[in-house]
N, C-alpha and C. Protein backbone atom coordinates (compact mmCIF):
# COMPACT_ATOMS: atom_id res chain seq x y z
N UNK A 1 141.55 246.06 70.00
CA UNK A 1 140.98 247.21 70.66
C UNK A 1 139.99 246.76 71.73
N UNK A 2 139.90 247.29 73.03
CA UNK A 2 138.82 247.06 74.08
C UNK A 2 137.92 248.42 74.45
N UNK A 3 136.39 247.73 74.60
CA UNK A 3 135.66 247.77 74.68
C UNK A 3 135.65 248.87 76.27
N UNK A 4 135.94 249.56 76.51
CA UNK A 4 135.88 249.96 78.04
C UNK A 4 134.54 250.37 78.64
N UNK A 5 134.37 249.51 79.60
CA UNK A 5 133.04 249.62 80.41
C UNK A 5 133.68 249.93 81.93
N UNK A 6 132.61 251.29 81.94
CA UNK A 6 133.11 251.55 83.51
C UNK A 6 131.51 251.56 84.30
N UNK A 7 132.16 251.17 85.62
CA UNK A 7 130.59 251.16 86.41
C UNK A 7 131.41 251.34 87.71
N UNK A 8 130.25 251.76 88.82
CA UNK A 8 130.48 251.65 90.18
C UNK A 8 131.00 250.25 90.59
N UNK A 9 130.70 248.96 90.59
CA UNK A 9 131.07 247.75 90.54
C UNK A 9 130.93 246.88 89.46
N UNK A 10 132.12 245.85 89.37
CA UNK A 10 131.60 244.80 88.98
C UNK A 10 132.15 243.57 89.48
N UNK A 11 131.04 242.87 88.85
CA UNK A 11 130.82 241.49 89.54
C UNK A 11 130.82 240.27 88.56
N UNK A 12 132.14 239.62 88.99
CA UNK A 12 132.59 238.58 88.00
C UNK A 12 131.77 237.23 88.51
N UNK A 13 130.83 236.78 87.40
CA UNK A 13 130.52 235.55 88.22
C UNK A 13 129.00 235.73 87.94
N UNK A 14 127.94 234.74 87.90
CA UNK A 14 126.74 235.12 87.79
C UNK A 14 125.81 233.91 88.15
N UNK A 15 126.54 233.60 89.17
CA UNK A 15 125.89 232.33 90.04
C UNK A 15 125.03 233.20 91.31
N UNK A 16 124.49 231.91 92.12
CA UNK A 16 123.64 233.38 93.00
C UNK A 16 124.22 233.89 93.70
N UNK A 17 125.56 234.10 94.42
CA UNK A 17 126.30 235.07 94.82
C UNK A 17 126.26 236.31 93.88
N UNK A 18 127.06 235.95 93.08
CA UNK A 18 127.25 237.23 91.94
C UNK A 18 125.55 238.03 91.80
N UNK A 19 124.36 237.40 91.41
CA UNK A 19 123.69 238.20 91.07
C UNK A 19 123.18 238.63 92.54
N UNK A 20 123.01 237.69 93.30
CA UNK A 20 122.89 238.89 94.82
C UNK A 20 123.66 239.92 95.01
N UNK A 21 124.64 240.00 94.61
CA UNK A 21 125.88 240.99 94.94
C UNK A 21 125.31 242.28 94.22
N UNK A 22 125.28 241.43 92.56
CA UNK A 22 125.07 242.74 91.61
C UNK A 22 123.34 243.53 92.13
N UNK A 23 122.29 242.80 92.32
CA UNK A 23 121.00 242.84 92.38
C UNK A 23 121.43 244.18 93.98
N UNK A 24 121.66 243.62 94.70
CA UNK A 24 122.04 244.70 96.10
C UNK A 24 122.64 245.75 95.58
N UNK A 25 123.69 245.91 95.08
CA UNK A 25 124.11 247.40 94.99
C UNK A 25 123.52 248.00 93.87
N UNK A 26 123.06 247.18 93.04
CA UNK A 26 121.82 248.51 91.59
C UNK A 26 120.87 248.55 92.66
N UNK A 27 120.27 247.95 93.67
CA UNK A 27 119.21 248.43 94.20
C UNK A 27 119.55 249.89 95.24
N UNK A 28 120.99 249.68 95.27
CA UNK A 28 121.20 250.99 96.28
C UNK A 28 121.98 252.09 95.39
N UNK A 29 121.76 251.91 93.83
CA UNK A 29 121.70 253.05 93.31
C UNK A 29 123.13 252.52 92.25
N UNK A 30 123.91 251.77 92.53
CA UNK A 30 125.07 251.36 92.04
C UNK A 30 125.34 251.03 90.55
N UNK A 31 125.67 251.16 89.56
CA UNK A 31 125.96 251.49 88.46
C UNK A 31 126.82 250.27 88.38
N UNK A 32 126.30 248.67 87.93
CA UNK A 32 126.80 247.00 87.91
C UNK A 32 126.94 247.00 86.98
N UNK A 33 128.32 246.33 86.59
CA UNK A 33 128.85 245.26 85.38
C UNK A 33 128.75 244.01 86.05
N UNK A 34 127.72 243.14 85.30
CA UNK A 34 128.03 241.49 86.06
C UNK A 34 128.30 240.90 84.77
N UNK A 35 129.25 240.83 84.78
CA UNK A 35 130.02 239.15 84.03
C UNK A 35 130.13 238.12 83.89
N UNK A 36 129.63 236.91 83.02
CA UNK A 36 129.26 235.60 83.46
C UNK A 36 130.26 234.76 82.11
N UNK A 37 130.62 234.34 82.45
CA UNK A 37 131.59 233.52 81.58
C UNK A 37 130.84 232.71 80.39
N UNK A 38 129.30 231.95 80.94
CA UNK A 38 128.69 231.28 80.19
C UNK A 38 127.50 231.92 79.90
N UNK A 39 127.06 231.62 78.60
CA UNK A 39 125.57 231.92 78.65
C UNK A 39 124.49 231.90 79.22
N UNK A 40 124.06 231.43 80.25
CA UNK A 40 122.77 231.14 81.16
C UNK A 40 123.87 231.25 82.72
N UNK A 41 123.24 232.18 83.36
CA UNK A 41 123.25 232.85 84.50
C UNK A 41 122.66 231.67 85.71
N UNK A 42 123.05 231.24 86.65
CA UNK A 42 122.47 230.78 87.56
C UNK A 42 123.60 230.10 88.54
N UNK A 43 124.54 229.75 88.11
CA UNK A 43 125.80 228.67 88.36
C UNK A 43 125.99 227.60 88.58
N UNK A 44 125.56 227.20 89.57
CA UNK A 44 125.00 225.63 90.05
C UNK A 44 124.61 225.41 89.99
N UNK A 45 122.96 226.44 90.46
CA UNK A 45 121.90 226.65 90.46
C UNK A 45 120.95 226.46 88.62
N UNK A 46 122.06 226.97 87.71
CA UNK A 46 121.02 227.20 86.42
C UNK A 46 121.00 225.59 86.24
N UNK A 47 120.30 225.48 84.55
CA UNK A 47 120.20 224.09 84.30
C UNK A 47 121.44 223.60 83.69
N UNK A 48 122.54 224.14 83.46
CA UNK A 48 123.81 223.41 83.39
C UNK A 48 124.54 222.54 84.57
N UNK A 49 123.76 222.94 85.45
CA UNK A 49 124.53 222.04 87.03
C UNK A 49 123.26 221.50 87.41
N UNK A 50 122.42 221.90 87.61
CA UNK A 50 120.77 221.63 88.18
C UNK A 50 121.28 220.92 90.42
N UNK A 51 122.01 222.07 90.75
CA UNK A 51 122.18 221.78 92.02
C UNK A 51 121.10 222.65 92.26
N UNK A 52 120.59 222.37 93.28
CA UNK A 52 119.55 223.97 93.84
C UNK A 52 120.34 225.00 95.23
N UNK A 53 119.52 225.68 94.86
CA UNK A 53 120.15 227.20 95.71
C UNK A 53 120.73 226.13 97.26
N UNK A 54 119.78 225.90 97.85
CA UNK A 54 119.99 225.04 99.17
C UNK A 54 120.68 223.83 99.09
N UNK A 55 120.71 223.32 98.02
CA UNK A 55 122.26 222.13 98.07
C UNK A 55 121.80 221.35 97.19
N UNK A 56 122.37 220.27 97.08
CA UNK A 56 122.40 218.83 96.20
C UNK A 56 121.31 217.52 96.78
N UNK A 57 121.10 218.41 97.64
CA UNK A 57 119.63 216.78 98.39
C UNK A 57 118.83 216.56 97.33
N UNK A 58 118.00 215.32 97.35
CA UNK A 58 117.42 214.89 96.18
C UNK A 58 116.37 215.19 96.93
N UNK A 59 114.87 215.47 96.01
CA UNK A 59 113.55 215.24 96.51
C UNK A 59 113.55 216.85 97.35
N UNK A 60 112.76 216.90 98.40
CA UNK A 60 112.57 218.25 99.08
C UNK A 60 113.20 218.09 100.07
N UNK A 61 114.29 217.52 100.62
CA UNK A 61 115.00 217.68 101.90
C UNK A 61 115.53 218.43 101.97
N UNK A 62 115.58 219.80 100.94
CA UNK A 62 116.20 220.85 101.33
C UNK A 62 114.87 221.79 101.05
N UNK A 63 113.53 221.25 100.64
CA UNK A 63 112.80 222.51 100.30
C UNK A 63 112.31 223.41 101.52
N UNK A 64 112.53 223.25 102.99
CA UNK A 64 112.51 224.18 103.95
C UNK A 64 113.32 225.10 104.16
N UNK A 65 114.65 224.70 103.43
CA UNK A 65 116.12 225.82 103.94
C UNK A 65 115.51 226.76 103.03
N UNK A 66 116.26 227.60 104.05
CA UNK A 66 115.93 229.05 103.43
C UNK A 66 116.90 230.19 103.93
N UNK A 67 117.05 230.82 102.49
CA UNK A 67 118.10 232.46 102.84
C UNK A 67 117.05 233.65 103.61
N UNK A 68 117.79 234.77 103.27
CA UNK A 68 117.08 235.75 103.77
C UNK A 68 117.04 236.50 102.54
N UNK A 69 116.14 237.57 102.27
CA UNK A 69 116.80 239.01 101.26
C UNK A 69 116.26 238.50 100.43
N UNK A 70 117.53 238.94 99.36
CA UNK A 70 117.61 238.88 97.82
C UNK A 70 117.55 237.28 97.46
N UNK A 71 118.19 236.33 98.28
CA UNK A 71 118.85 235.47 97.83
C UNK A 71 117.03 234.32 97.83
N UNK A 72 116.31 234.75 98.95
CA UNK A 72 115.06 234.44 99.09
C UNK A 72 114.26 234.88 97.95
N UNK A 73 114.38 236.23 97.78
CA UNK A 73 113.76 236.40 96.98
C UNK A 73 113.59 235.68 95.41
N UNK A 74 114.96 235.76 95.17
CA UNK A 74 115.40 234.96 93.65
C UNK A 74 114.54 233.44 93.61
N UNK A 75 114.51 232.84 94.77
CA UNK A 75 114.26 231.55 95.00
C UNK A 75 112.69 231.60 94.69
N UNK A 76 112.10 232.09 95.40
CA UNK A 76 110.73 232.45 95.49
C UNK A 76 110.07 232.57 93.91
N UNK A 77 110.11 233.69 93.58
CA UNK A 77 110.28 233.65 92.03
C UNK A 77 110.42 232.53 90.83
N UNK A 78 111.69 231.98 91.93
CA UNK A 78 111.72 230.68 90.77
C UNK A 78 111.04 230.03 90.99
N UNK A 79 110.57 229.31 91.86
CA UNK A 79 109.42 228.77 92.49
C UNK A 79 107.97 229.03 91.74
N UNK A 80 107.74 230.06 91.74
CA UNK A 80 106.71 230.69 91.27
C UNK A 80 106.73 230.83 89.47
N UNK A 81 107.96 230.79 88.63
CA UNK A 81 107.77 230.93 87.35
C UNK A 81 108.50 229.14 87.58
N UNK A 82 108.88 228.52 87.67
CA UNK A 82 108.83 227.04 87.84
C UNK A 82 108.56 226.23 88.85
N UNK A 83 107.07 225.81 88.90
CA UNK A 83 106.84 225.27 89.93
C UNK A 83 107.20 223.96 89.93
N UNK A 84 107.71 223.59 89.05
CA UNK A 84 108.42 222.07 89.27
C UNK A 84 110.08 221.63 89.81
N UNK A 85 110.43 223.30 90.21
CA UNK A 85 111.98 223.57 90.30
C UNK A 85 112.66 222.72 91.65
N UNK A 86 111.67 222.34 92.43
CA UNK A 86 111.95 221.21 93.39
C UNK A 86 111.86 219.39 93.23
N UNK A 87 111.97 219.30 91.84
CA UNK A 87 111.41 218.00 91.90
C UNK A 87 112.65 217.98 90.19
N UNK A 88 113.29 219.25 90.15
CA UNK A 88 114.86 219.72 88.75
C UNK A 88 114.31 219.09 87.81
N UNK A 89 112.66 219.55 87.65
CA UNK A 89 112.21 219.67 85.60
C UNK A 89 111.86 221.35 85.53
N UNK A 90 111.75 220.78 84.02
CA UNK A 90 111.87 222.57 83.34
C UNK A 90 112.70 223.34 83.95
N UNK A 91 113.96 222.96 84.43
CA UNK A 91 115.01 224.09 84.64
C UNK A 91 115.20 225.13 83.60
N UNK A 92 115.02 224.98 82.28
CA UNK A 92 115.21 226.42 81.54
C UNK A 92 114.70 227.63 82.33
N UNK A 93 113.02 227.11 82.80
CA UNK A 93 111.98 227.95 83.56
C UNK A 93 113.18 228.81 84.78
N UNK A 94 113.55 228.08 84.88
CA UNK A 94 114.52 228.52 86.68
C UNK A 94 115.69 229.38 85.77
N UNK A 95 115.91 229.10 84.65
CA UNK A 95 117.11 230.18 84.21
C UNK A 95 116.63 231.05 83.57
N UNK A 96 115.16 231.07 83.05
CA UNK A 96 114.35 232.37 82.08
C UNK A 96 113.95 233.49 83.47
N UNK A 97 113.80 232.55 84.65
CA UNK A 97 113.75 233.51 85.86
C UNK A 97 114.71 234.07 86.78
N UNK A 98 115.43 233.79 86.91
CA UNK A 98 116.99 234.68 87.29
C UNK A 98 117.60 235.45 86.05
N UNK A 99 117.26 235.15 85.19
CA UNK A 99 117.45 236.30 83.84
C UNK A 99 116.55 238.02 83.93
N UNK A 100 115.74 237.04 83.90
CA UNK A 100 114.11 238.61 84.21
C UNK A 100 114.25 239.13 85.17
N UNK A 101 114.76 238.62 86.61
CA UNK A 101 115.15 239.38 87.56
C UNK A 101 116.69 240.32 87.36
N UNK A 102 117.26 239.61 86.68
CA UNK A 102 118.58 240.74 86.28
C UNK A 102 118.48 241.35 85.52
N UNK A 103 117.56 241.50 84.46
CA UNK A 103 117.16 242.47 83.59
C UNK A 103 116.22 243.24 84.39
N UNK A 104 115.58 243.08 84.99
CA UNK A 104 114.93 244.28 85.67
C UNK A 104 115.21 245.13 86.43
N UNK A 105 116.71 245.04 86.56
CA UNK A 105 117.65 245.95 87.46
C UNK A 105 118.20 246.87 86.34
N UNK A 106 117.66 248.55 86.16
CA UNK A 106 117.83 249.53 85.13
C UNK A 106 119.59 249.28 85.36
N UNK A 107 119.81 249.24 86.66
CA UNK A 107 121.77 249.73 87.03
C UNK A 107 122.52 248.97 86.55
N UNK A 108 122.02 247.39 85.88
CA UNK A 108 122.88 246.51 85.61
C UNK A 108 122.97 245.93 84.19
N UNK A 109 123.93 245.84 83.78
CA UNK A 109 124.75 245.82 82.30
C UNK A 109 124.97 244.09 82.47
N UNK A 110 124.62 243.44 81.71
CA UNK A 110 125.02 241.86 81.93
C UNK A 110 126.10 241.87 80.79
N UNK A 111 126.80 240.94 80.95
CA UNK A 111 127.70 240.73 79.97
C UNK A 111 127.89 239.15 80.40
N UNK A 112 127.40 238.41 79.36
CA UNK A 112 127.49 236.92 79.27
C UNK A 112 128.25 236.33 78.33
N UNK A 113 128.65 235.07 78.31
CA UNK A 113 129.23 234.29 77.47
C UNK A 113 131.03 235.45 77.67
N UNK A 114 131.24 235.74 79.12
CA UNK A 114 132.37 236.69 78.55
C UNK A 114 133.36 236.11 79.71
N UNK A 115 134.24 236.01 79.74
CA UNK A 115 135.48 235.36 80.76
C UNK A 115 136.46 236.44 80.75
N UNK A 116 136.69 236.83 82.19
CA UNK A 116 137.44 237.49 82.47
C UNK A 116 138.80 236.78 82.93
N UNK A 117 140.01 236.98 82.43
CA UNK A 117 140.85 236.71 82.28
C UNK A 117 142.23 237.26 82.66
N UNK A 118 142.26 238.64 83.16
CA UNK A 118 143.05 238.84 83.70
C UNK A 118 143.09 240.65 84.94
N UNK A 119 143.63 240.79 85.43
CA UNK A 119 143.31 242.61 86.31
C UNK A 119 144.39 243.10 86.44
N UNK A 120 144.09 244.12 86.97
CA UNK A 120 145.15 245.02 87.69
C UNK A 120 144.83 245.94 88.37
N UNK A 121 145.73 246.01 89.41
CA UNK A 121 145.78 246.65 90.90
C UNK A 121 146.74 247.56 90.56
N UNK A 122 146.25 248.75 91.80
CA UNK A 122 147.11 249.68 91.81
C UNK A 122 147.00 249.85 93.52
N UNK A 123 148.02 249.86 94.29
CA UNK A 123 148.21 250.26 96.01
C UNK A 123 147.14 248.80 96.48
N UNK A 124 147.57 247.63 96.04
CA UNK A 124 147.23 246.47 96.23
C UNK A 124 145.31 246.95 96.34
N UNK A 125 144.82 247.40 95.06
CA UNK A 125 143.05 247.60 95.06
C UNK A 125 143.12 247.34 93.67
N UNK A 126 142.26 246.48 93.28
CA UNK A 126 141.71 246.15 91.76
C UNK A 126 141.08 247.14 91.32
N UNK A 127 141.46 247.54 90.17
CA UNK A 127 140.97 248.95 89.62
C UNK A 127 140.77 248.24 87.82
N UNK A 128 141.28 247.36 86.99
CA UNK A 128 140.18 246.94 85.72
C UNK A 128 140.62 245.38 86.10
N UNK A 129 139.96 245.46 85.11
CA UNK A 129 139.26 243.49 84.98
C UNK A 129 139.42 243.43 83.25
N UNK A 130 140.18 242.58 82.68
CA UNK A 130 139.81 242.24 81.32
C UNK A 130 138.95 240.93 81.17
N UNK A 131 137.99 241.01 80.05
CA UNK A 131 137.58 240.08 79.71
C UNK A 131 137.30 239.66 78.43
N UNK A 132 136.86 238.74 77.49
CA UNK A 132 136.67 238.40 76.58
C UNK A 132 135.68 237.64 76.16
N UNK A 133 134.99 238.01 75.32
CA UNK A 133 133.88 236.72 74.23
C UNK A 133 133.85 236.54 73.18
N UNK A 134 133.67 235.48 73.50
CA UNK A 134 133.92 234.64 71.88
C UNK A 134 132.38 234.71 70.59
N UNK A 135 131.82 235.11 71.83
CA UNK A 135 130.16 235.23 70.44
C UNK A 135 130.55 236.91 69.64
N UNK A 136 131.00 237.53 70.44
CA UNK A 136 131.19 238.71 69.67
C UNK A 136 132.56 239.22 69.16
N UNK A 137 133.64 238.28 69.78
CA UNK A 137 134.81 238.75 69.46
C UNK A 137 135.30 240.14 70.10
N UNK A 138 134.98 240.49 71.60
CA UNK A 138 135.25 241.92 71.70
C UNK A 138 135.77 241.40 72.85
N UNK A 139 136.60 242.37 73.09
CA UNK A 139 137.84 242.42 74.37
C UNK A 139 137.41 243.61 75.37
N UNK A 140 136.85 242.99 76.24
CA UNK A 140 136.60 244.12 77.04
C UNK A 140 137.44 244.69 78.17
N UNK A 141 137.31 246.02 78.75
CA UNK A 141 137.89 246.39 79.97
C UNK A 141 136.91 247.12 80.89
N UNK A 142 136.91 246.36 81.76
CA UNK A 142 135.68 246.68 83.06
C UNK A 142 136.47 247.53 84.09
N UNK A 143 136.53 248.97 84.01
CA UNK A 143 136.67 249.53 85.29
C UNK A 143 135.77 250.24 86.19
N UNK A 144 136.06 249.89 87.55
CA UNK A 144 135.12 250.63 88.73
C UNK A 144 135.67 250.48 89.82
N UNK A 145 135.36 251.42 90.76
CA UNK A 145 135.87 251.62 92.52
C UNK A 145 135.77 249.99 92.56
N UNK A 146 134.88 249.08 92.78
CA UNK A 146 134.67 248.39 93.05
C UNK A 146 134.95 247.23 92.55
N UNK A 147 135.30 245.94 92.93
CA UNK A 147 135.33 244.65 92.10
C UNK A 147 134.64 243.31 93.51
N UNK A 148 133.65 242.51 92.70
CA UNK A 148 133.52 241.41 93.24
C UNK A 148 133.50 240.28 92.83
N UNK A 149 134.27 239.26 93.33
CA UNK A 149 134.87 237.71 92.51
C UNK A 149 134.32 237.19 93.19
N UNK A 150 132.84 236.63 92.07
CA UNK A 150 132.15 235.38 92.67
C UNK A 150 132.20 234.41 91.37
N UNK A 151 133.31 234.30 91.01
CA UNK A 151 133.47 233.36 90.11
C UNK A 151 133.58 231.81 90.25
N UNK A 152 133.55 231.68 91.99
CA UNK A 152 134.07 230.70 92.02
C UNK A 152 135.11 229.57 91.97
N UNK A 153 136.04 230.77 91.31
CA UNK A 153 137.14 229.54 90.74
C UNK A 153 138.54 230.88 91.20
N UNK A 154 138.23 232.38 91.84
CA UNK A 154 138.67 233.59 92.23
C UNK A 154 139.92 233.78 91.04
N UNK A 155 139.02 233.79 89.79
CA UNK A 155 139.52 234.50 88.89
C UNK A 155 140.29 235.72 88.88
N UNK A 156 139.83 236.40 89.48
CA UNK A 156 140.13 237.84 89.51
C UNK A 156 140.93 238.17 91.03
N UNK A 157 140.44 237.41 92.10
CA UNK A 157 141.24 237.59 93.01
C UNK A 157 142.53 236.71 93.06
């Protein structure tokens, strides 16, 4: 049996694409499913990869690059709840803070540790997304107008 979750979008993926994606449209009122395959949210960025937002340079040769928006914002933050996040110690710190920022979005539903696995289109437009987890054993079905694949690996597309 599945689980059916419907929202205005969702967003497969929960690297900082995905949560910029999801973070922008709950801020413009949007009703987000973000989906993350693994437990800790960040992608490259969390402490399972420990790349940073601005790339793989060692030391601060990337600590001047900079986004704009949301994607600044996230950074900033981390910065600020890990100030050692330029020098990749206490990365948990950098994933307890892109967490708190996605929980503080009322519009957005996280769903972690969950892999989406397969969709379907109707008049070539993605209309559900299945997915699955293994911590809870539930089979979900994500439908909404909307779908965005920042999975990285274009799971879904």
């Amino acid at each position: 049996m599945k689980t059916v979750i419907k929202s205005d979008l969702t967003v497969v993926g929960a690297g900082y694409a995905g949560i910029v994606a999801a973070i922008t449209a709950a801020r413009h009122g949007l009703k987000v499913a973000l989906v993350n395959d693994r437990d800790v949210i960040g992608g490259n960025a969390s402490s399972e990869h420990r790349i940073h937002v601005d790339g793989s340079g060692w030391g601060n040769n990337t600590f001047y690059s900079r986004e704009a928006g949301i994607a600044d914002e996230l950074k900033l933050y981390t910065l600020f709840k890990n100030p050692r996040y330029n020098i990749k110690k206490d990365n948990h710190l950098s994933d307890m803070a892109l967490l708190q920022k996605v929980r503080e979005e009322e519009n957005i539903s996280l769903f972690t540790g969950t892999s989406v696995y397969d969709g379907e289109s109707e008049n070539g437009k993605v209309v559900r997304a299945y997915g699955f987890c293994a911590k809870n054993f539930k089979h979900y079905q994500f439908e909404s107008e909307y779908f965005v694949d920042a999975s990285g690996d274009g799971i879904l597309a």
